[in-house]
PDB file of N, CA and C in Angstrom:
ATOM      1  N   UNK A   1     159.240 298.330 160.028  1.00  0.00           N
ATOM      2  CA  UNK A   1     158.484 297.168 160.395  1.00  0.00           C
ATOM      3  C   UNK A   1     159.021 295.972 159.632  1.00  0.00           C
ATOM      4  N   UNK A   2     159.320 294.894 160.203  1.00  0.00           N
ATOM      5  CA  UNK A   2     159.710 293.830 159.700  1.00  0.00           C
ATOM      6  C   UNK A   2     158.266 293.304 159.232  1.00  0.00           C
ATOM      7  N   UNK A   3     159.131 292.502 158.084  1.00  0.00           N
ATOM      8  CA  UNK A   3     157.851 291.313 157.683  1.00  0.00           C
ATOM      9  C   UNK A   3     157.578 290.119 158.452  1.00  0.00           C
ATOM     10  N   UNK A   4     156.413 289.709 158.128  1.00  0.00           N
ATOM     11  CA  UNK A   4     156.551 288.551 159.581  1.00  0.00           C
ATOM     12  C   UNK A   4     156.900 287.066 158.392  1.00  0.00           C
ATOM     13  N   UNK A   5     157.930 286.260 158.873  1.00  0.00           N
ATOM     14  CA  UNK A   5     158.296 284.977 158.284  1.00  0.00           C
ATOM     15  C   UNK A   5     156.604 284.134 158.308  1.00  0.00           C
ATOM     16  N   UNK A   6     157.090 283.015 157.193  1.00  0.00           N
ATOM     17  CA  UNK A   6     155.581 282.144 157.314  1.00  0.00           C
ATOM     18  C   UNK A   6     154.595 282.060 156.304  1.00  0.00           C
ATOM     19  N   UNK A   7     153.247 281.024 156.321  1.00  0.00           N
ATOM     20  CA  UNK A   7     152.611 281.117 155.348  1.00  0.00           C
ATOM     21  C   UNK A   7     151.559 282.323 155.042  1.00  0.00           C
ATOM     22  N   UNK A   8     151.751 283.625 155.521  1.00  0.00           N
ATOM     23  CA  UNK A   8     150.954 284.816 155.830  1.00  0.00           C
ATOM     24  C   UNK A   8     151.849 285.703 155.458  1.00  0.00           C
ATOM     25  N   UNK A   9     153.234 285.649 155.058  1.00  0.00           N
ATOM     26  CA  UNK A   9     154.157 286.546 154.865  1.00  0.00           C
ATOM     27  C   UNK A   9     153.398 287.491 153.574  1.00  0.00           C
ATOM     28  N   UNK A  10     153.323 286.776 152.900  1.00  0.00           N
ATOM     29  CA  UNK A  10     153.042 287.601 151.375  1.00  0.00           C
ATOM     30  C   UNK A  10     151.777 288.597 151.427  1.00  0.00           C
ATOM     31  N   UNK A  11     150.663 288.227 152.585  1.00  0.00           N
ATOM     32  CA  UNK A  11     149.698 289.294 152.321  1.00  0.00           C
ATOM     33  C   UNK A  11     149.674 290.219 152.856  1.00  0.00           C
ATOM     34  N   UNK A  12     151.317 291.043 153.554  1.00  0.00           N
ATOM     35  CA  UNK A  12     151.109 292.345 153.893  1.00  0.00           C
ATOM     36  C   UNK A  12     152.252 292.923 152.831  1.00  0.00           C
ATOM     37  N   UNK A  13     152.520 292.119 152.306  1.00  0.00           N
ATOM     38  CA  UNK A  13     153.246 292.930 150.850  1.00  0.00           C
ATOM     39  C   UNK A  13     152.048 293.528 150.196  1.00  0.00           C
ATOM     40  N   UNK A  14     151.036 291.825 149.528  1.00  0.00           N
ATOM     41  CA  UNK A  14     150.261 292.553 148.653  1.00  0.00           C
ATOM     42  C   UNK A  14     149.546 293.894 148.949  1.00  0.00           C
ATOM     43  N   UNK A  15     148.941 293.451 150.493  1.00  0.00           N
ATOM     44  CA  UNK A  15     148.229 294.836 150.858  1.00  0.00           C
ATOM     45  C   UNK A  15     149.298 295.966 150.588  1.00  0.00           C
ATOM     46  N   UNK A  16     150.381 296.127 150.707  1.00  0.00           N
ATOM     47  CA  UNK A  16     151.083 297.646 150.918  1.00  0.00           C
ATOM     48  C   UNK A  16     151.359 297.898 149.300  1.00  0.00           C
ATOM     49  N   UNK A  17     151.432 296.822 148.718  1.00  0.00           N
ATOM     50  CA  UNK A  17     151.480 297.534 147.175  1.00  0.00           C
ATOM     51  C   UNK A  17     150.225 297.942 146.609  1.00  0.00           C
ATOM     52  N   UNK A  18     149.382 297.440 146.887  1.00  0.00           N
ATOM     53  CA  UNK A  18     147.632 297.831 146.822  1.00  0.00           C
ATOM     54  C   UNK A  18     147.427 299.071 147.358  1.00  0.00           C
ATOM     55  N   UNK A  19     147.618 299.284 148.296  1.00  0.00           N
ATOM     56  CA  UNK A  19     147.507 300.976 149.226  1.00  0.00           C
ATOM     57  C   UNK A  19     148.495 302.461 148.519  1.00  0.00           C
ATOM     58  N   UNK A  20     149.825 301.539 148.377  1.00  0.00           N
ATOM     59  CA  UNK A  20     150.826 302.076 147.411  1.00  0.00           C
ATOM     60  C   UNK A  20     149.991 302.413 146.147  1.00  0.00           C
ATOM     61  N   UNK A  21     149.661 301.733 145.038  1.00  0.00           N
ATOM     62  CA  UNK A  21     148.722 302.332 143.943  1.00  0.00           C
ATOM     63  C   UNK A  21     147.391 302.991 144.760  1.00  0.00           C
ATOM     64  N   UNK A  22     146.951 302.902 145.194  1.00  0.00           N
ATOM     65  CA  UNK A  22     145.360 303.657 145.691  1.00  0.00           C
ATOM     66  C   UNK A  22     145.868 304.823 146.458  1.00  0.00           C
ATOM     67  N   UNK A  23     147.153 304.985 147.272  1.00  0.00           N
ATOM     68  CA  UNK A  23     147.431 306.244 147.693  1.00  0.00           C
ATOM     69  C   UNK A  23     147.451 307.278 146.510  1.00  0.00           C
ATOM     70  N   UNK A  24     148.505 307.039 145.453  1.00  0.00           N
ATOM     71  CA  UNK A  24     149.306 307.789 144.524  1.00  0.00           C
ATOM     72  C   UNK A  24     147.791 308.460 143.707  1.00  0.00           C
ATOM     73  N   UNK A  25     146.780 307.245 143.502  1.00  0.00           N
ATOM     74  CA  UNK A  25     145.739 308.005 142.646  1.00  0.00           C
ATOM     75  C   UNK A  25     145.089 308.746 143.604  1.00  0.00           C
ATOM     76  N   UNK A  26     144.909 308.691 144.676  1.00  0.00           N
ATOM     77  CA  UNK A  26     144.225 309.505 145.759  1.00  0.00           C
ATOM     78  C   UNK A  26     145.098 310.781 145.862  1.00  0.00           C
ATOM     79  N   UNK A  27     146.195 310.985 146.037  1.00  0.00           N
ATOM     80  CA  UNK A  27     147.051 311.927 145.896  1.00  0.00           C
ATOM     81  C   UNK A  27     146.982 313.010 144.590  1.00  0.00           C
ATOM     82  N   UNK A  28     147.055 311.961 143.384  1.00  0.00           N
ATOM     83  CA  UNK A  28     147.094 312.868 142.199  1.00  0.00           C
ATOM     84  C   UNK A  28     145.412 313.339 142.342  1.00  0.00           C
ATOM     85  N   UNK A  29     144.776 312.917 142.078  1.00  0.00           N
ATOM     86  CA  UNK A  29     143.359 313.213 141.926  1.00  0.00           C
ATOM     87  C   UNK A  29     142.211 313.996 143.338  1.00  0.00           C
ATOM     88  N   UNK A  30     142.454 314.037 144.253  1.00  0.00           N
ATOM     89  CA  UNK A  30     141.224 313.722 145.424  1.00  0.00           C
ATOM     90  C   UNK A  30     142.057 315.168 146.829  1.00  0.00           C
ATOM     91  N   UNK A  31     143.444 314.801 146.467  1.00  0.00           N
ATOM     92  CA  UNK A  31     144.049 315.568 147.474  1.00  0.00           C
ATOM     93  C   UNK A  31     144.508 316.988 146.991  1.00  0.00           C
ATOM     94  N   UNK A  32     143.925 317.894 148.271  1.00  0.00           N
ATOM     95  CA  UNK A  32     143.574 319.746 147.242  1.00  0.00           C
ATOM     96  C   UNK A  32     144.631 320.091 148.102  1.00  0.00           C
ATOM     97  N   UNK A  33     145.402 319.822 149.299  1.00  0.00           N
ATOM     98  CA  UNK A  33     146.352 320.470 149.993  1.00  0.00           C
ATOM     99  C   UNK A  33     147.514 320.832 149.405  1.00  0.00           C
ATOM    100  N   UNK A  34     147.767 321.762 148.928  1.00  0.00           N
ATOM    101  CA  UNK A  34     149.484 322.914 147.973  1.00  0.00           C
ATOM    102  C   UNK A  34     149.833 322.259 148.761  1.00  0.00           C
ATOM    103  N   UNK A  35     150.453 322.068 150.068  1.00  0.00           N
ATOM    104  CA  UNK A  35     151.435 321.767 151.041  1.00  0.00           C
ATOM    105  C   UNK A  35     151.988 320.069 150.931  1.00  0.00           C
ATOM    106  N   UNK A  36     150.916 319.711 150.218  1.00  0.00           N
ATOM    107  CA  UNK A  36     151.721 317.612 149.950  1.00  0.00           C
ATOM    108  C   UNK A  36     152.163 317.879 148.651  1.00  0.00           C
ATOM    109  N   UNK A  37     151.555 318.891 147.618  1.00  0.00           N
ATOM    110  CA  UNK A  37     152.298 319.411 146.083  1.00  0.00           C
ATOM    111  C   UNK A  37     152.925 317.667 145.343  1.00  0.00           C
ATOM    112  N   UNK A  38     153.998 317.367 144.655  1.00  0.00           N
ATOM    113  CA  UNK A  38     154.344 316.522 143.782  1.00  0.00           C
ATOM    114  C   UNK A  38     155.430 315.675 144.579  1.00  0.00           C
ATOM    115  N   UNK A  39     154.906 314.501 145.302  1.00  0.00           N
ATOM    116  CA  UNK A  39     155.041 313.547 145.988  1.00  0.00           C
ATOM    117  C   UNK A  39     155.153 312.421 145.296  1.00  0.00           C
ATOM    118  N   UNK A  40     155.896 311.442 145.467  1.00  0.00           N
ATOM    119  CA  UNK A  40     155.947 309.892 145.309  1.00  0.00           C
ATOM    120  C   UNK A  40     156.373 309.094 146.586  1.00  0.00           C
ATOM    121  N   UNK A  41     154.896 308.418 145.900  1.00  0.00           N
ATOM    122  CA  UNK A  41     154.975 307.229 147.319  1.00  0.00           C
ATOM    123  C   UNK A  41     156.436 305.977 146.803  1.00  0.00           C
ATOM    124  N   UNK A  42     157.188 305.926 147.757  1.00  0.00           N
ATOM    125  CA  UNK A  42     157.988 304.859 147.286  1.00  0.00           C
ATOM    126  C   UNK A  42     157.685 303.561 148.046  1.00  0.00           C
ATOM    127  N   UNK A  43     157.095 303.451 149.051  1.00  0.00           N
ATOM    128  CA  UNK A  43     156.485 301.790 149.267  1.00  0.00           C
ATOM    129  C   UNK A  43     155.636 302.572 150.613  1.00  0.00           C
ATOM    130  N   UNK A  44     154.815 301.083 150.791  1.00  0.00           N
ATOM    131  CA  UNK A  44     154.133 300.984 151.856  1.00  0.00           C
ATOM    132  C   UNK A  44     154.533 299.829 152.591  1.00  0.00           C
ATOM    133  N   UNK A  45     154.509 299.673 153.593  1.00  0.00           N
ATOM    134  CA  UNK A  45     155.010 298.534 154.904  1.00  0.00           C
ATOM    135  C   UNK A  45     153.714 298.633 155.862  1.00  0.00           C
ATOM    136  N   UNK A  46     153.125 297.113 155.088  1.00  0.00           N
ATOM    137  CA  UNK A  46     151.588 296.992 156.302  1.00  0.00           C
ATOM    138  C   UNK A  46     152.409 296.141 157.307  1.00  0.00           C
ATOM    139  N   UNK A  47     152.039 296.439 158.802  1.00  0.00           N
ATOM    140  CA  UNK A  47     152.462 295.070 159.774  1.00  0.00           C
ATOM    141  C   UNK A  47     151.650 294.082 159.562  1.00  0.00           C
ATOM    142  N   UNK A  48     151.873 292.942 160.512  1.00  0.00           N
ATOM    143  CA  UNK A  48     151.195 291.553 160.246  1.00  0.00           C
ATOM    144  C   UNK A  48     149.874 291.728 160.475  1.00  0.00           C
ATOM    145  N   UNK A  49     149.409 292.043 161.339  1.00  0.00           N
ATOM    146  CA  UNK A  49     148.441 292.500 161.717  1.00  0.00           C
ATOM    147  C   UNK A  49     147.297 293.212 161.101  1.00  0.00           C
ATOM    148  N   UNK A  50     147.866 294.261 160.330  1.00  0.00           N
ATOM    149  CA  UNK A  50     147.608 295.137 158.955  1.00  0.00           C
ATOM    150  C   UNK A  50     146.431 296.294 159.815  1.00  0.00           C
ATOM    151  N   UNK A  51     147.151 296.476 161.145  1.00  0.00           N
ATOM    152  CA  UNK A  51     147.003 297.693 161.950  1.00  0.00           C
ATOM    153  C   UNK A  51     147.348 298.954 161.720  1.00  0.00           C
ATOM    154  N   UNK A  52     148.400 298.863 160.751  1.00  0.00           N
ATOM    155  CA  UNK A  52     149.319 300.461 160.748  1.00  0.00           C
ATOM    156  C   UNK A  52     150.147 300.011 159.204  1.00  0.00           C
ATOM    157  N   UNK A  53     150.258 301.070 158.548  1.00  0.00           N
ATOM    158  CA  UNK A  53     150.834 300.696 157.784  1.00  0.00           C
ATOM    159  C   UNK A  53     151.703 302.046 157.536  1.00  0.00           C
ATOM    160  N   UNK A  54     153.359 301.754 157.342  1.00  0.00           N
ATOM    161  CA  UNK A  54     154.182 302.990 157.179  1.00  0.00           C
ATOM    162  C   UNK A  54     154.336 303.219 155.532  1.00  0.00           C
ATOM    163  N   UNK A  55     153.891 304.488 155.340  1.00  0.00           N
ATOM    164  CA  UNK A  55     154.076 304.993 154.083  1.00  0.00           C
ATOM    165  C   UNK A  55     155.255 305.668 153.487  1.00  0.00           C
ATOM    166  N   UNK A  56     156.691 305.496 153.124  1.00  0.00           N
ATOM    167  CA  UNK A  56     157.616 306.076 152.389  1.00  0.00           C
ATOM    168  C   UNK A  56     157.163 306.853 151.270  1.00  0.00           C
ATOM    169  N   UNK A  57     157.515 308.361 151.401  1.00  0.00           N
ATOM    170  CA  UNK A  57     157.558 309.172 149.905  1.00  0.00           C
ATOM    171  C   UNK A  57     158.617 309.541 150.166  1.00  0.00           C
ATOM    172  N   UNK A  58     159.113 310.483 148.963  1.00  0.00           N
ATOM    173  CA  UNK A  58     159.947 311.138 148.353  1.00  0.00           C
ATOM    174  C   UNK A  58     159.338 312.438 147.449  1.00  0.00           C
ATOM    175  N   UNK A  59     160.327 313.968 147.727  1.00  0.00           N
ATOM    176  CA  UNK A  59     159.622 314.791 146.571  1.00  0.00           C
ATOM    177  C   UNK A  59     160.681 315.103 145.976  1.00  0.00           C
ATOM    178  N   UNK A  60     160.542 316.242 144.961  1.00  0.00           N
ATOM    179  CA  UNK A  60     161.355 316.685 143.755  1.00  0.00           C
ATOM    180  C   UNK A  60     161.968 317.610 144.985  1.00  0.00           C
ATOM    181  N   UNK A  61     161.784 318.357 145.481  1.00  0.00           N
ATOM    182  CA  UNK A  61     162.388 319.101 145.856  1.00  0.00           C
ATOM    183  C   UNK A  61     162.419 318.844 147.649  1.00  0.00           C
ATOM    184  N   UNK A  62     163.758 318.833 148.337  1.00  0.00           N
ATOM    185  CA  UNK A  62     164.260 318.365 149.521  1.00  0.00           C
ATOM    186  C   UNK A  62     163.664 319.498 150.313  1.00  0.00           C
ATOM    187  N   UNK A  63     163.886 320.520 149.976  1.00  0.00           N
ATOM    188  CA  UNK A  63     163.652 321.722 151.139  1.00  0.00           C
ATOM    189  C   UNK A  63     161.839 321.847 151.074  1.00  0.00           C
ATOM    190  N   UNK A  64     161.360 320.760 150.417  1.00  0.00           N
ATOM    191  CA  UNK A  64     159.688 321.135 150.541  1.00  0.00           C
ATOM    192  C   UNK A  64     159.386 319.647 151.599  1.00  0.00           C
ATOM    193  N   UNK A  65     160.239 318.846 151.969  1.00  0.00           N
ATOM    194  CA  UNK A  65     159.816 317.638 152.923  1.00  0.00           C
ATOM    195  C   UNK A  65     159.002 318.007 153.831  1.00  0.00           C
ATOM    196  N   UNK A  66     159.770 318.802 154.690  1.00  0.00           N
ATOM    197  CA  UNK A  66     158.568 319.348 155.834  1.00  0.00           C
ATOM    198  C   UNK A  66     156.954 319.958 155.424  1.00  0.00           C
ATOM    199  N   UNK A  67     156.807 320.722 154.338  1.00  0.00           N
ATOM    200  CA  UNK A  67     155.553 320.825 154.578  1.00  0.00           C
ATOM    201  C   UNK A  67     154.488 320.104 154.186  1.00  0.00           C
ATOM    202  N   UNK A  68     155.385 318.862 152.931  1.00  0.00           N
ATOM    203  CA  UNK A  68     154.426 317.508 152.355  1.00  0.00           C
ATOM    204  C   UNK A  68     154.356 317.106 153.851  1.00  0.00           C
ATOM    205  N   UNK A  69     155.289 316.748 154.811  1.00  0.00           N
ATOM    206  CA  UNK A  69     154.863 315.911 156.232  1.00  0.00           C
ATOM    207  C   UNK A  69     153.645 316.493 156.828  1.00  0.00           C
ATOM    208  N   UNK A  70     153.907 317.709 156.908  1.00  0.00           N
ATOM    209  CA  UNK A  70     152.718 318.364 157.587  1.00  0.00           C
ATOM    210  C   UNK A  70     151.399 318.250 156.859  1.00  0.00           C
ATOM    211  N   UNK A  71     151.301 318.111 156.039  1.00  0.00           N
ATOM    212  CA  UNK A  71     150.138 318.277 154.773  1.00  0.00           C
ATOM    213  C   UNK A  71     149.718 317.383 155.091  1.00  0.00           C
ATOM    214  N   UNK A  72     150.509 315.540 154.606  1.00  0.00           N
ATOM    215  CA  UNK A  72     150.067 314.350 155.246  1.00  0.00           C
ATOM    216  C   UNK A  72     149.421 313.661 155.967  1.00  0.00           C
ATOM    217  N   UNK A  73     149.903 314.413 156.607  1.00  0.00           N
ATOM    218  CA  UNK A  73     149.797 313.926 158.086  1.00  0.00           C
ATOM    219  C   UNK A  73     148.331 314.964 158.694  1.00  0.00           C
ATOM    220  N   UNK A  74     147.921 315.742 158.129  1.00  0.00           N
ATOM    221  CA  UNK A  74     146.409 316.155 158.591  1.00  0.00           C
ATOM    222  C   UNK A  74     145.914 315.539 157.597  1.00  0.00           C
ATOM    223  N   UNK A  75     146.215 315.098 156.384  1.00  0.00           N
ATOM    224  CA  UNK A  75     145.251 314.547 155.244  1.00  0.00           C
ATOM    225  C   UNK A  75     145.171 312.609 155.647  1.00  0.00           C
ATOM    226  N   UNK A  76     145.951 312.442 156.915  1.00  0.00           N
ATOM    227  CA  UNK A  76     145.813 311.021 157.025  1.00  0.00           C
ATOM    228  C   UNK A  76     144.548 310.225 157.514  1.00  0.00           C
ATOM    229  N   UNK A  77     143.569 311.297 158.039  1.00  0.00           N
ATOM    230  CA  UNK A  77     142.613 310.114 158.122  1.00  0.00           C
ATOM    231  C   UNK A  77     141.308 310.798 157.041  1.00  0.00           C
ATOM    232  N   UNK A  78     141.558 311.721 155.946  1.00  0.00           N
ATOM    233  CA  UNK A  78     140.884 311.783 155.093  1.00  0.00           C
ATOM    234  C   UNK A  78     141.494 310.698 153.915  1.00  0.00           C
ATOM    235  N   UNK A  79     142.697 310.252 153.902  1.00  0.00           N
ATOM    236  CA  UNK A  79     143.023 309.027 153.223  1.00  0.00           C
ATOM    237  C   UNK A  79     142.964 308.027 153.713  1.00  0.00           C
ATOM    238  N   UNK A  80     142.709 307.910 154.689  1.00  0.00           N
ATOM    239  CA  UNK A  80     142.435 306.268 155.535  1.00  0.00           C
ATOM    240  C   UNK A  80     140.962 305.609 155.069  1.00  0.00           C
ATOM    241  N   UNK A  81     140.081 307.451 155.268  1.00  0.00           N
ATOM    242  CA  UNK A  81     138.391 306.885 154.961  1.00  0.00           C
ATOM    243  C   UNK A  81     138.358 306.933 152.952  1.00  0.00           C
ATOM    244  N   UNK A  82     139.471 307.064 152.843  1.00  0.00           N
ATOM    245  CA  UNK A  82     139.297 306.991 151.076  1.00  0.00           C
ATOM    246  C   UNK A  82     139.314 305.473 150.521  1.00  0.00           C
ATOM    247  N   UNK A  83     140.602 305.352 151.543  1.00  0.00           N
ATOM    248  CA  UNK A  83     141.032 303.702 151.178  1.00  0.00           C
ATOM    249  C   UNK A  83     140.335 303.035 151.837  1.00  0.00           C
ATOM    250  N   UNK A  84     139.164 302.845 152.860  1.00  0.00           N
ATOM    251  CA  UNK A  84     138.330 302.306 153.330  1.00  0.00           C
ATOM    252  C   UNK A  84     137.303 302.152 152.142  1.00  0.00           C
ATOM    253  N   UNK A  85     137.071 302.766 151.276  1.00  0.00           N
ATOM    254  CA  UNK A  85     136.028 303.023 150.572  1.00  0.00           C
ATOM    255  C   UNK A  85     136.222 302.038 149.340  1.00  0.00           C
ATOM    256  N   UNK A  86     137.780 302.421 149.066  1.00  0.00           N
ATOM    257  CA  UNK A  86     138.257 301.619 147.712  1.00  0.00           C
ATOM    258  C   UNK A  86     138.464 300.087 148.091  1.00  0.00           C
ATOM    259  N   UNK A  87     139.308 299.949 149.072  1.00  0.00           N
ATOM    260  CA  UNK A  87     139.766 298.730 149.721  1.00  0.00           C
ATOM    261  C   UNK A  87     138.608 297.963 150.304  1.00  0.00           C
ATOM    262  N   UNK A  88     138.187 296.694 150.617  1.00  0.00           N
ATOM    263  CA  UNK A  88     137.206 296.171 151.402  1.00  0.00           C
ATOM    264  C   UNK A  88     138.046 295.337 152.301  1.00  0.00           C
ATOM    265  N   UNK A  89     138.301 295.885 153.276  1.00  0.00           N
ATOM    266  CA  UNK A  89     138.940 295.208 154.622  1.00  0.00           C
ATOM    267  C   UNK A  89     138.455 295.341 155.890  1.00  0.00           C
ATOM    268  N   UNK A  90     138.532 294.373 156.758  1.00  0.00           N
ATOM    269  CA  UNK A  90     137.924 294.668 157.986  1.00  0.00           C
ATOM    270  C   UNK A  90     138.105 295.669 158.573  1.00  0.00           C
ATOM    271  N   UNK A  91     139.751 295.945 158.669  1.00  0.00           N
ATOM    272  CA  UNK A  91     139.970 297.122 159.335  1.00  0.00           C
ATOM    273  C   UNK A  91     141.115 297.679 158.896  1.00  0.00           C
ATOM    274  N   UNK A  92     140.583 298.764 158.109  1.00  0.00           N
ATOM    275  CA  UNK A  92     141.930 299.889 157.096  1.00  0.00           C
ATOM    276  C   UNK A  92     142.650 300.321 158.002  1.00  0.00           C
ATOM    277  N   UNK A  93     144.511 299.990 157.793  1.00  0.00           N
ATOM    278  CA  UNK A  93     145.761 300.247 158.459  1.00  0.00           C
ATOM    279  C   UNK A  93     145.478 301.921 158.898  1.00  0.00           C
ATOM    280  N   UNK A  94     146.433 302.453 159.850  1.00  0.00           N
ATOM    281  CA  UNK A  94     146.308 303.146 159.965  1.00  0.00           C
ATOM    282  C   UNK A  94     147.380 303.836 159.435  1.00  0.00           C
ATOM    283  N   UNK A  95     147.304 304.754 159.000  1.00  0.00           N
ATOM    284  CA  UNK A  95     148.695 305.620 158.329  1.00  0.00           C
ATOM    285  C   UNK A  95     149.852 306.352 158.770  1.00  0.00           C
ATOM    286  N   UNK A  96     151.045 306.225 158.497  1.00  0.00           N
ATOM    287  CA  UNK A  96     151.985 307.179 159.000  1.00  0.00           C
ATOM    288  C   UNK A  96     153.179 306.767 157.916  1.00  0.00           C
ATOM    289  N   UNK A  97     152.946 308.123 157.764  1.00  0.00           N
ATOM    290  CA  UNK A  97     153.745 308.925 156.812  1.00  0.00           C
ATOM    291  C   UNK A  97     155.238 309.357 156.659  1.00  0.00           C
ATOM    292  N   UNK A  98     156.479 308.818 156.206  1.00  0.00           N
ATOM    293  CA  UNK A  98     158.150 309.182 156.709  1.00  0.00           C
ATOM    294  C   UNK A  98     158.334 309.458 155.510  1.00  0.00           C
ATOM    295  N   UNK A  99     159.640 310.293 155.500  1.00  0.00           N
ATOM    296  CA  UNK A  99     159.948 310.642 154.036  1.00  0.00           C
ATOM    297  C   UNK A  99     161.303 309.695 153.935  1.00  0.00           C
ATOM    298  N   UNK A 100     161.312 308.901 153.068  1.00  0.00           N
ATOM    299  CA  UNK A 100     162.540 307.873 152.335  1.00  0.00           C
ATOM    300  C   UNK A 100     163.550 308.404 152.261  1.00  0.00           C
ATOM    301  N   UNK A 101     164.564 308.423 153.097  1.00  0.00           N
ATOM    302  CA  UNK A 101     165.667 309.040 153.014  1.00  0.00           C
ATOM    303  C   UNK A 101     166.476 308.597 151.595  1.00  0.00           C
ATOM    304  N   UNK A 102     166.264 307.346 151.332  1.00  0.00           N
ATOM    305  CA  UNK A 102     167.370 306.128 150.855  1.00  0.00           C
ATOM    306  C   UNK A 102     167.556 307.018 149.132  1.00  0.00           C
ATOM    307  N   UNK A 103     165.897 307.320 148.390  1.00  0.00           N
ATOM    308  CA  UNK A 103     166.485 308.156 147.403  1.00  0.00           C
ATOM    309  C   UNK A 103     167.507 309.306 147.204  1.00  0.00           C
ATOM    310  N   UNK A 104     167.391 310.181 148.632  1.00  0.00           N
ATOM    311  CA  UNK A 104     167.959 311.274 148.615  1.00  0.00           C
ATOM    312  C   UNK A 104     169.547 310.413 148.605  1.00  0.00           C
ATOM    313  N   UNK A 105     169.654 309.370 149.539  1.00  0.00           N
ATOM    314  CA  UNK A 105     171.105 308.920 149.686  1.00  0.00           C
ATOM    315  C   UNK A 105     171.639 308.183 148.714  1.00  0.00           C
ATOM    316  N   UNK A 106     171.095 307.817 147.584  1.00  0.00           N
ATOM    317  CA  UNK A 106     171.264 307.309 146.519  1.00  0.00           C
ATOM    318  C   UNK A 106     172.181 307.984 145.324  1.00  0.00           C
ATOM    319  N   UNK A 107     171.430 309.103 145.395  1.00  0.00           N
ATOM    320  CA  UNK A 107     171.385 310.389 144.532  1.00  0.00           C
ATOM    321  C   UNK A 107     172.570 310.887 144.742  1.00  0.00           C
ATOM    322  N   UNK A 108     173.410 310.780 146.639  1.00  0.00           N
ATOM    323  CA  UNK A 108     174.329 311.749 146.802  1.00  0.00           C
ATOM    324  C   UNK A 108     175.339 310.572 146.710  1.00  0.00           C
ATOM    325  N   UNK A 109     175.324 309.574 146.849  1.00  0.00           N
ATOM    326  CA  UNK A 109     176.201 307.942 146.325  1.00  0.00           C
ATOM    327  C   UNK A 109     176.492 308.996 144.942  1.00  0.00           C
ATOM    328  N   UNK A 110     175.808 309.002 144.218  1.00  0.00           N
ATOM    329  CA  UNK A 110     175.875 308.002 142.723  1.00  0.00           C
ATOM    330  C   UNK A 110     176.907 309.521 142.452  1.00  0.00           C
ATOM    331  N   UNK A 111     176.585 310.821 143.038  1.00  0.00           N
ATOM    332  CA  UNK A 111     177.304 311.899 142.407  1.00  0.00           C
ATOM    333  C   UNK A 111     178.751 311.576 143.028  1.00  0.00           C
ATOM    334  N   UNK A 112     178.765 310.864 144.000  1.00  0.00           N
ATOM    335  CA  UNK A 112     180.253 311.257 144.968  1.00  0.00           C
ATOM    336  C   UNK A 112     180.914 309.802 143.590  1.00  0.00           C
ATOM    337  N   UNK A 113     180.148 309.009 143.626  1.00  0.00           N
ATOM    338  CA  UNK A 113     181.205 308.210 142.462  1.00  0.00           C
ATOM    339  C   UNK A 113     181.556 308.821 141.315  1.00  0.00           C
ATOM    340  N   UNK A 114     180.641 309.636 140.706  1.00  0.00           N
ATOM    341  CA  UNK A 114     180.745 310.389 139.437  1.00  0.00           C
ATOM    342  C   UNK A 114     181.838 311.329 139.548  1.00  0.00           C
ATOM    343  N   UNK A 115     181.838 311.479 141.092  1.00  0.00           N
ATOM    344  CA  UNK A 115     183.207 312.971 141.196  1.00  0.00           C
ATOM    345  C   UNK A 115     184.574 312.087 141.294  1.00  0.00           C
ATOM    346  N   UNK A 116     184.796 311.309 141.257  1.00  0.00           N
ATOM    347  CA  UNK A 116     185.677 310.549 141.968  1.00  0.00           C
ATOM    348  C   UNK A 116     186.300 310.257 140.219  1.00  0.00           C
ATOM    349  N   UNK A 117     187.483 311.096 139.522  1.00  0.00           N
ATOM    350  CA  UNK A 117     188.206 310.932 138.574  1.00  0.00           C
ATOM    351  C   UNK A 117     188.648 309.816 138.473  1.00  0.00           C
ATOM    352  N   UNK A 118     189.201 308.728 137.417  1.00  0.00           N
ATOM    353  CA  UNK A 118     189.569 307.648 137.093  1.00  0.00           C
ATOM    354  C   UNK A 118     190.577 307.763 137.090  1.00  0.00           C
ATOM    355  N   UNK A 119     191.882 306.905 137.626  1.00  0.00           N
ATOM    356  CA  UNK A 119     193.510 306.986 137.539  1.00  0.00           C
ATOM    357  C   UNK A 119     193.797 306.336 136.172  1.00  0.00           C
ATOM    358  N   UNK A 120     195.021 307.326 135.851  1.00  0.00           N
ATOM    359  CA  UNK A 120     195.551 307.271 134.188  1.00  0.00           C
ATOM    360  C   UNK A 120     196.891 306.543 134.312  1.00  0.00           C
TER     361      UNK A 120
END
């Protein structure tokens, strides 16, 4: 989701960094599903509108992505009515959940430079 240009630009940042902290404590604390296990949210992206908002995580371990998605994604409108509760907004975004590729591709950057010997 793009940001929308203008004098309104900045309040779907703030909202997604606001949701961003209130997810993570909702997560550590509130959420009993093994299957979302040790997750980090890496941003939230509210649209202009602040209809939907896309949630980026990342976990420790790659081969557990699929079942944090699945976990999520039934725990999304028991976190929607959480952040309704915490948040006071007319109408709490709705959630959807992707896993951040960009850490994993970061990670495999930074080793392929590390492999890459220095000429003598």
């Amino acid at each position: 989701m793009k940001r929308a240009a203008g004098r309104n630009s900045g309040r779907p940042q703030k909202l997604g960094d606001l949701i961003q902290r209130e997810l993570s404590e909702l997560l550590q604390r509130e959420l009993r599903d093994p299957r979302v296990g040790m997750i980090t949210i890496t941003a939230v992206d509210v649209s202009p509108d602040f209809s939907h908002a896309k949630v980026l995580y990342t976990t420790l371990d790659p081969a557990h992505v699929e079942d944090a998605a699945k976990g999520l994604q039934r725990a999304a409108g028991f976190l929607r009515s959480q952040l309704a509760r915490r948040i006071k907004l007319y109408t709490t975004p709705e959630l959807r959940f992707e896993y951040d590729v960009s850490v994993e591709r970061g990670d495999r950057l930074s080793r392929l430079i590390d492999s890459v010997k220095p000429k003598e």
